[in-house]
Protein backbone atom coordinates (compact mmCIF):
# COMPACT_ATOMS: atom_id res chain seq x y z
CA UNK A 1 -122.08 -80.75 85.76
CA UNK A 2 -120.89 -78.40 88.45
CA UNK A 3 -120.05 -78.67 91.75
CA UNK A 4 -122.63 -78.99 94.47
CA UNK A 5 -120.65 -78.43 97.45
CA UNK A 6 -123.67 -77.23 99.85
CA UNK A 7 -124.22 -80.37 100.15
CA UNK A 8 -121.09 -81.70 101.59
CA UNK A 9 -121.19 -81.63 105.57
CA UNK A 10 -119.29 -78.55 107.20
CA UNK A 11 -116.81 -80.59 108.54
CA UNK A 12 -115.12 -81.54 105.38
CA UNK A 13 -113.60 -79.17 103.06
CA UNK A 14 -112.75 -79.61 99.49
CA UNK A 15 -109.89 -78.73 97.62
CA UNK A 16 -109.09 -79.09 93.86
CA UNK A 17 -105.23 -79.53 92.26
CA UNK A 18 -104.65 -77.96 89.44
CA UNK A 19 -103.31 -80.73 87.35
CA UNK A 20 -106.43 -81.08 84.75
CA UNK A 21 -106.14 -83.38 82.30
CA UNK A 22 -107.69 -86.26 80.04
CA UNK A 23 -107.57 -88.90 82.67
CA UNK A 24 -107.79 -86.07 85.57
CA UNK A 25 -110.78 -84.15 84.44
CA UNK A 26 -110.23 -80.73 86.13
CA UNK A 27 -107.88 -81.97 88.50
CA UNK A 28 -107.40 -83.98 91.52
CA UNK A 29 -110.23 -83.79 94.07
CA UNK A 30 -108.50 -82.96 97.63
CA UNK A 31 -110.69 -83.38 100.76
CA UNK A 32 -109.99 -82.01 104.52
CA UNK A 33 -112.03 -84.07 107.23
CA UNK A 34 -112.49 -82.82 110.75
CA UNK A 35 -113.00 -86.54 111.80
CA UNK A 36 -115.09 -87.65 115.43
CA UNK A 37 -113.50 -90.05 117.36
CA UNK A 38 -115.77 -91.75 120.22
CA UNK A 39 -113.05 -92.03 122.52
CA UNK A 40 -112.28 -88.23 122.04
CA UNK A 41 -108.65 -89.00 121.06
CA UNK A 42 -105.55 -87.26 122.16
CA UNK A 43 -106.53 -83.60 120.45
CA UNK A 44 -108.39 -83.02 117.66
CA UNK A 45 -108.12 -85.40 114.55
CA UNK A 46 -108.14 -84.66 110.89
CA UNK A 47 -107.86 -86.54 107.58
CA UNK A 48 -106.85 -85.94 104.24
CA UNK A 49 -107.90 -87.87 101.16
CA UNK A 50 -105.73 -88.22 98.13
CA UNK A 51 -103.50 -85.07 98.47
CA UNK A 52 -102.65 -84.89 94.83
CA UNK A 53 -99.50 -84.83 92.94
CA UNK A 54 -96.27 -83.25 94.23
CA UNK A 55 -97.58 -79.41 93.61
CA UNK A 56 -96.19 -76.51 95.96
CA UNK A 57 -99.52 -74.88 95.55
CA UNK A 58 -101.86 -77.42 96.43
CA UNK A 59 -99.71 -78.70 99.36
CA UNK A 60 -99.91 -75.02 100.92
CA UNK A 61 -103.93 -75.11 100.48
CA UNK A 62 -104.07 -78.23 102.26
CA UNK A 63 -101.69 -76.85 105.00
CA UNK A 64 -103.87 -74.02 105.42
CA UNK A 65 -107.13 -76.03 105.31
CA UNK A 66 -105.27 -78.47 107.99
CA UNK A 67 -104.65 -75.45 109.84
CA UNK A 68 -107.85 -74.10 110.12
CA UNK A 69 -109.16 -77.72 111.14
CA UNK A 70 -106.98 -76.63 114.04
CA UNK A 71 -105.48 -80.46 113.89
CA UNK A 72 -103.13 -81.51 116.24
CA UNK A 73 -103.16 -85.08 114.55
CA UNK A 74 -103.39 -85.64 110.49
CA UNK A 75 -103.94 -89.04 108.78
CA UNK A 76 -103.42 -88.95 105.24
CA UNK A 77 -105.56 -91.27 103.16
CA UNK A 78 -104.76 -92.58 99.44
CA UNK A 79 -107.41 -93.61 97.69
CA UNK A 80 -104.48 -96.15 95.55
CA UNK A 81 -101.20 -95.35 94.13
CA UNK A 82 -101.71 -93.47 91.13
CA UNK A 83 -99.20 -90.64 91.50
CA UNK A 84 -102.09 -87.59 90.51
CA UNK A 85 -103.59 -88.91 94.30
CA UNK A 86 -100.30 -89.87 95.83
CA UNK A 87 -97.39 -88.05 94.04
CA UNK A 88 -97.81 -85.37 96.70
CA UNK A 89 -98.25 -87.68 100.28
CA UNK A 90 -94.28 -87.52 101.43
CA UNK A 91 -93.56 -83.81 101.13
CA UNK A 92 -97.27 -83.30 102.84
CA UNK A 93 -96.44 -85.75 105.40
CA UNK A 94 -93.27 -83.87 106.40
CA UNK A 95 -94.23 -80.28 105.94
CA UNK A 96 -96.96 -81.32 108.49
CA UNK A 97 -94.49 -83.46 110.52
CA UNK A 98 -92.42 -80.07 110.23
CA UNK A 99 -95.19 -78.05 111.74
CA UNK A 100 -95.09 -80.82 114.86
CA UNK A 101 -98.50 -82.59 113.79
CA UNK A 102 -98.79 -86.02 114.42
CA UNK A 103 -98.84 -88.08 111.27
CA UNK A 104 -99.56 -91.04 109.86
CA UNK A 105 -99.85 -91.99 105.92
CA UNK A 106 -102.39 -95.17 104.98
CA UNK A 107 -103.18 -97.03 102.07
CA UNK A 108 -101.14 -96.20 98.92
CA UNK A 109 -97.99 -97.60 97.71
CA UNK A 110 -96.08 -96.10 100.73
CA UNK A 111 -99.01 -96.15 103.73
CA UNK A 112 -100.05 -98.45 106.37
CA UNK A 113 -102.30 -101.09 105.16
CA UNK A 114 -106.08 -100.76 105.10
CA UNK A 115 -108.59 -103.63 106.67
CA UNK A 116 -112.13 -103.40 105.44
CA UNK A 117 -114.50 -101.89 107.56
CA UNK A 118 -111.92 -100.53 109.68
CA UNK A 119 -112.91 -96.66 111.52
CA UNK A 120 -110.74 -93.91 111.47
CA UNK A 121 -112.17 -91.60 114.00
CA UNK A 122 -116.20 -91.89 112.31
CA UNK A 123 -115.02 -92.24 108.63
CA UNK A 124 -115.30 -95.91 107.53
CA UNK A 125 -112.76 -97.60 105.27
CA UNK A 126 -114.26 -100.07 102.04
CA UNK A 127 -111.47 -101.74 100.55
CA UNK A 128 -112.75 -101.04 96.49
CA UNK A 129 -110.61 -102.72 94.36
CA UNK A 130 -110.69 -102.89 90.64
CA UNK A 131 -109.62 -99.65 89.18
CA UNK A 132 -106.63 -100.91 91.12
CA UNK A 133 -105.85 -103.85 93.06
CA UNK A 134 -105.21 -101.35 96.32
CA UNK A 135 -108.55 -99.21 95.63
CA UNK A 136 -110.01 -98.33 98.36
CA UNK A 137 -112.95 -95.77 99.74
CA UNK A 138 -113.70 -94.24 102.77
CA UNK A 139 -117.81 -93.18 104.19
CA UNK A 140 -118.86 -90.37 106.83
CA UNK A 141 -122.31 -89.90 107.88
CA UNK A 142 -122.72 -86.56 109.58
CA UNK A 143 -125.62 -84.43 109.72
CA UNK A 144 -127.88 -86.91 108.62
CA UNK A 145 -126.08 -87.27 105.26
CA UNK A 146 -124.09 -89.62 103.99
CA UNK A 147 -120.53 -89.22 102.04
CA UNK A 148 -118.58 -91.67 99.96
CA UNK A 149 -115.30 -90.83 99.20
CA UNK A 150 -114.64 -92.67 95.88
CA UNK A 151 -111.32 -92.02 94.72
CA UNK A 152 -111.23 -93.47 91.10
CA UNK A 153 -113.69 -96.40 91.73
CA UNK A 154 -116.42 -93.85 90.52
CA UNK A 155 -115.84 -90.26 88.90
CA UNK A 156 -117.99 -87.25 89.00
CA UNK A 157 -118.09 -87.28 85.14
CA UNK A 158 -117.11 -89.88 82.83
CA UNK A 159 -116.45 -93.19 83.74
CA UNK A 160 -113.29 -95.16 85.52
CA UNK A 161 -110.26 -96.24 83.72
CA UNK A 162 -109.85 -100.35 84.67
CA UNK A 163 -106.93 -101.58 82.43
CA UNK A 164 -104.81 -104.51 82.78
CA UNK A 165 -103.07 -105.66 84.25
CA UNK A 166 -103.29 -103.21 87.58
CA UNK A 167 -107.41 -102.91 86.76
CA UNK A 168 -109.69 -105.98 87.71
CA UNK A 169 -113.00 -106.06 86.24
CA UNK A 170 -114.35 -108.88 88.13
CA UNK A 171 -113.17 -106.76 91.12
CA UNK A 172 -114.56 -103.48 89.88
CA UNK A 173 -118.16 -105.15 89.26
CA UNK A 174 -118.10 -106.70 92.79
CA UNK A 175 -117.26 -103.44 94.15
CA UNK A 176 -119.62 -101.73 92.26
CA UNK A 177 -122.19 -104.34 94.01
CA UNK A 178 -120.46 -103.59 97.35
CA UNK A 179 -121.60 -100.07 96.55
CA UNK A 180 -125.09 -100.52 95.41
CA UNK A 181 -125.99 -102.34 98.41
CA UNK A 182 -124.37 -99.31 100.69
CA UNK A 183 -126.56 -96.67 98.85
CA UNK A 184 -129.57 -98.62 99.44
CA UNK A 185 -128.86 -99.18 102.94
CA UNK A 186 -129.03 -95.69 103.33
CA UNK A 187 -132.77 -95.79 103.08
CA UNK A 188 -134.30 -92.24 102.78
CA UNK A 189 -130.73 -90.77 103.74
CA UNK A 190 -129.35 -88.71 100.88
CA UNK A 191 -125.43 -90.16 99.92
CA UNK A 192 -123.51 -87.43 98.20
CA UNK A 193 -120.42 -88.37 96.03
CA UNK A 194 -117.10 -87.57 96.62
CA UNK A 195 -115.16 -88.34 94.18
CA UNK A 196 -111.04 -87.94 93.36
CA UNK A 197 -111.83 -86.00 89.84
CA UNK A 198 -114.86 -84.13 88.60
CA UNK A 199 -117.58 -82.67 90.03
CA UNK A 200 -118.67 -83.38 93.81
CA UNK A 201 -121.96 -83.54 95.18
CA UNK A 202 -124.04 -85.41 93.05
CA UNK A 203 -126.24 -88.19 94.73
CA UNK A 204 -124.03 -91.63 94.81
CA UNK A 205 -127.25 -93.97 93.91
CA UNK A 206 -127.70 -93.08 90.13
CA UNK A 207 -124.19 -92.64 89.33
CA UNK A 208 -123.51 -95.95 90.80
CA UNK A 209 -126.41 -97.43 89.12
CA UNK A 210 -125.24 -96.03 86.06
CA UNK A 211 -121.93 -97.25 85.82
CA UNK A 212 -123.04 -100.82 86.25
CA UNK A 213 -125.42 -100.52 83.52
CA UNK A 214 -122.25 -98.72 81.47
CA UNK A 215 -120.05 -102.05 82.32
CA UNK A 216 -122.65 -104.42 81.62
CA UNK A 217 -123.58 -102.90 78.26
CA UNK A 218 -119.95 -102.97 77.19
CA UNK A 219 -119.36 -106.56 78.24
CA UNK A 220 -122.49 -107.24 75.99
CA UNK A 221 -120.76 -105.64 73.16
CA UNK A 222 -117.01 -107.30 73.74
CA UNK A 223 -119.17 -110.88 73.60
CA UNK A 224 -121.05 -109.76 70.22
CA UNK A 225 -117.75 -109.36 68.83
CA UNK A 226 -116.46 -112.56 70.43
CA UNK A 227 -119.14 -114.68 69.18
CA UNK A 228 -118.86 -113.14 65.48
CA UNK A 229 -114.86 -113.62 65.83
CA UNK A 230 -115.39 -117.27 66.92
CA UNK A 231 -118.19 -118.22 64.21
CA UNK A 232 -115.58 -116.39 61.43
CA UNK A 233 -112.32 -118.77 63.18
CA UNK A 234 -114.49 -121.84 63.56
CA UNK A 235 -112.49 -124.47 65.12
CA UNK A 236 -109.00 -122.35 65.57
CA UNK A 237 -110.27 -119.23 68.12
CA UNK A 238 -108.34 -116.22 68.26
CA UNK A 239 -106.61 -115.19 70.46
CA UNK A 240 -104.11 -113.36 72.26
CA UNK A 241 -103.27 -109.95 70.18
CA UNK A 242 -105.42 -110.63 67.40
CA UNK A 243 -108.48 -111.51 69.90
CA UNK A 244 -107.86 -108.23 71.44
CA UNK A 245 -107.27 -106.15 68.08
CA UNK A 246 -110.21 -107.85 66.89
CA UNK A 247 -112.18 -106.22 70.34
CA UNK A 248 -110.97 -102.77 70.49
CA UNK A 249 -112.18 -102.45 66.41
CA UNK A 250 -115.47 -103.73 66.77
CA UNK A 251 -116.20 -102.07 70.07
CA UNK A 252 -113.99 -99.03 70.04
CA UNK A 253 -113.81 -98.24 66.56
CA UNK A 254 -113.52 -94.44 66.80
CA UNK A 255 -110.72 -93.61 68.57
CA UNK A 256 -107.79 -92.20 67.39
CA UNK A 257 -104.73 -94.01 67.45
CA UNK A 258 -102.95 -92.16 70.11
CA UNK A 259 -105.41 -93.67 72.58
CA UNK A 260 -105.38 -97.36 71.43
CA UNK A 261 -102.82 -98.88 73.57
CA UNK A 262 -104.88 -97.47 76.68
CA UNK A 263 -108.22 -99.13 74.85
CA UNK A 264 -105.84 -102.12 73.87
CA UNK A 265 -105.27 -102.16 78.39
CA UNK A 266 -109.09 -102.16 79.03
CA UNK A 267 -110.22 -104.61 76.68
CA UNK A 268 -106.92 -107.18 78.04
CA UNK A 269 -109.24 -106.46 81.35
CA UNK A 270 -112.60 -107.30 79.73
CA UNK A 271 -111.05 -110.54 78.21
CA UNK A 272 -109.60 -111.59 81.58
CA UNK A 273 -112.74 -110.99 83.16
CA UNK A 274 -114.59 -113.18 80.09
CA UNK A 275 -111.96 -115.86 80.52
CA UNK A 276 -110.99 -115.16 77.38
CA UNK A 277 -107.85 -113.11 77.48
């Protein structure tokens, strides 16, 4: 998949870190709103989503892109705390604070609180937990198109990472619903996915479709291996570390072993969400 950026609105600009990775695809996805406020606001507002880890680089791109927003107030938006969408917020935050913007840093481990719903200027905050307990995603329709802003909830390739004991699967599936519903809402109105890594532009509706169907078939696979655990234990059920060894074998048998104790996290987060862990 590539990027399909055309179909982005002009009023938000994307910008990539270049911190690829296993768990970061090709890097941290950056975006640069020119946000509409209905009151008009004191000057001219402008957000950014998950500004990345602490990179010298990437923070100059974003000043630049901030620049040519011609912002005279910035709200920086984390998507959660993971440090490759955070790790950079407090040196952006004063560079801009340095260049006499007026700033103010939400959501994260060191922001301001989210409320669900809330508007910030015309983008629209849905608290998304799951891949974390502080997930959350923001929505802009402009132009007749729609954009969600998924941080980690849903990637542009791949699927999301929910381990325990941060990760929430119940959460993630309910948010996942929360999501459905907003795509369908949409009607005949194209939503476009933003999300933090991978590419951007797809249409939200599949790819949201699809990673339900993704969780759902796993969870059928963790309770095949339950049921044939429990029939082989009969009245003494494992449990604990040999419940979850006994999970990550019979559903992720081919991974290497430098990757297990990640599995070894997800599967702890398909048990809790099976009451079983």
């Amino acid at each position: 998949m590539t990027d399909q950026l055309d179909r982005l609105p002009g009023s938000v600009r994307h910008l990539r870190c270049d911190n690829p990775g296993p768990m970061t695809l090709s890097g941290t996805n950056t975006y640069v709103i020119a946000l509409e406020e209905a009151s008009g606001g004191d000057g001219s507002l402008v957000a950014v989503v998950d500004p990345g880890p602490e990179d010298a680089g990437h923070r100059d791109a974003i000043m630049d892109a901030v620049r040519g927003a011609e912002a005279t107030r910035v709200v920086v938006l984390l998507t959660h705390h993971h440090d490759d969408h955070e790790g950079g917020a407090s040196a952006l935050v004063e560079a801009l604070r340095g260049r006499g913007l007026a700033v103010a840093l939400r959501g994260g481990s060191g922001g301001d609180a989210f409320t669900d719903g809330e508007m910030i200027g015309d983008l629209q905050v849905l608290l998304a937990p799951g891949h974390t307990r502080d997930s959350a995603a923001f929505v802009l329709q402009r132009d007749g198109v729609g954009v969600l802003f998924s941080g980690d909830t849903i990637l542009g390739e791949g699927s999301s990472f929910v381990a325990y004991p941060d990760g929430d699967l119940t959460a993630y599936l309910a948010t996942l619903d929360v999501l459905m519903a907003l795509v369908a809402q949409a009607g005949e109105r194209v939503v476009v996915l933003a999300p933090g890594h991978g590419p951007v532009g797809a249409d939200a509706a599949p790819v949201v479709e699809r990673y339900r169907a993704h969780r759902q078939e796993r969870l059928d696979e963790v309770r095949t291996v339950l049921a044939d655990v429990d029939s082989e234990n009969g009245d003494s059920p494992a449990q604990g570390d040999e419940l979850v060894g006994a999970v990550v074998d019979g559903v992720y048998s081919d991974i290497g072993p430098q990757l297990r104790p990640a599995v070894e996290a997800v599967v702890k987060a398909q048990l809790a969400h099976l009451g079983r862990l």
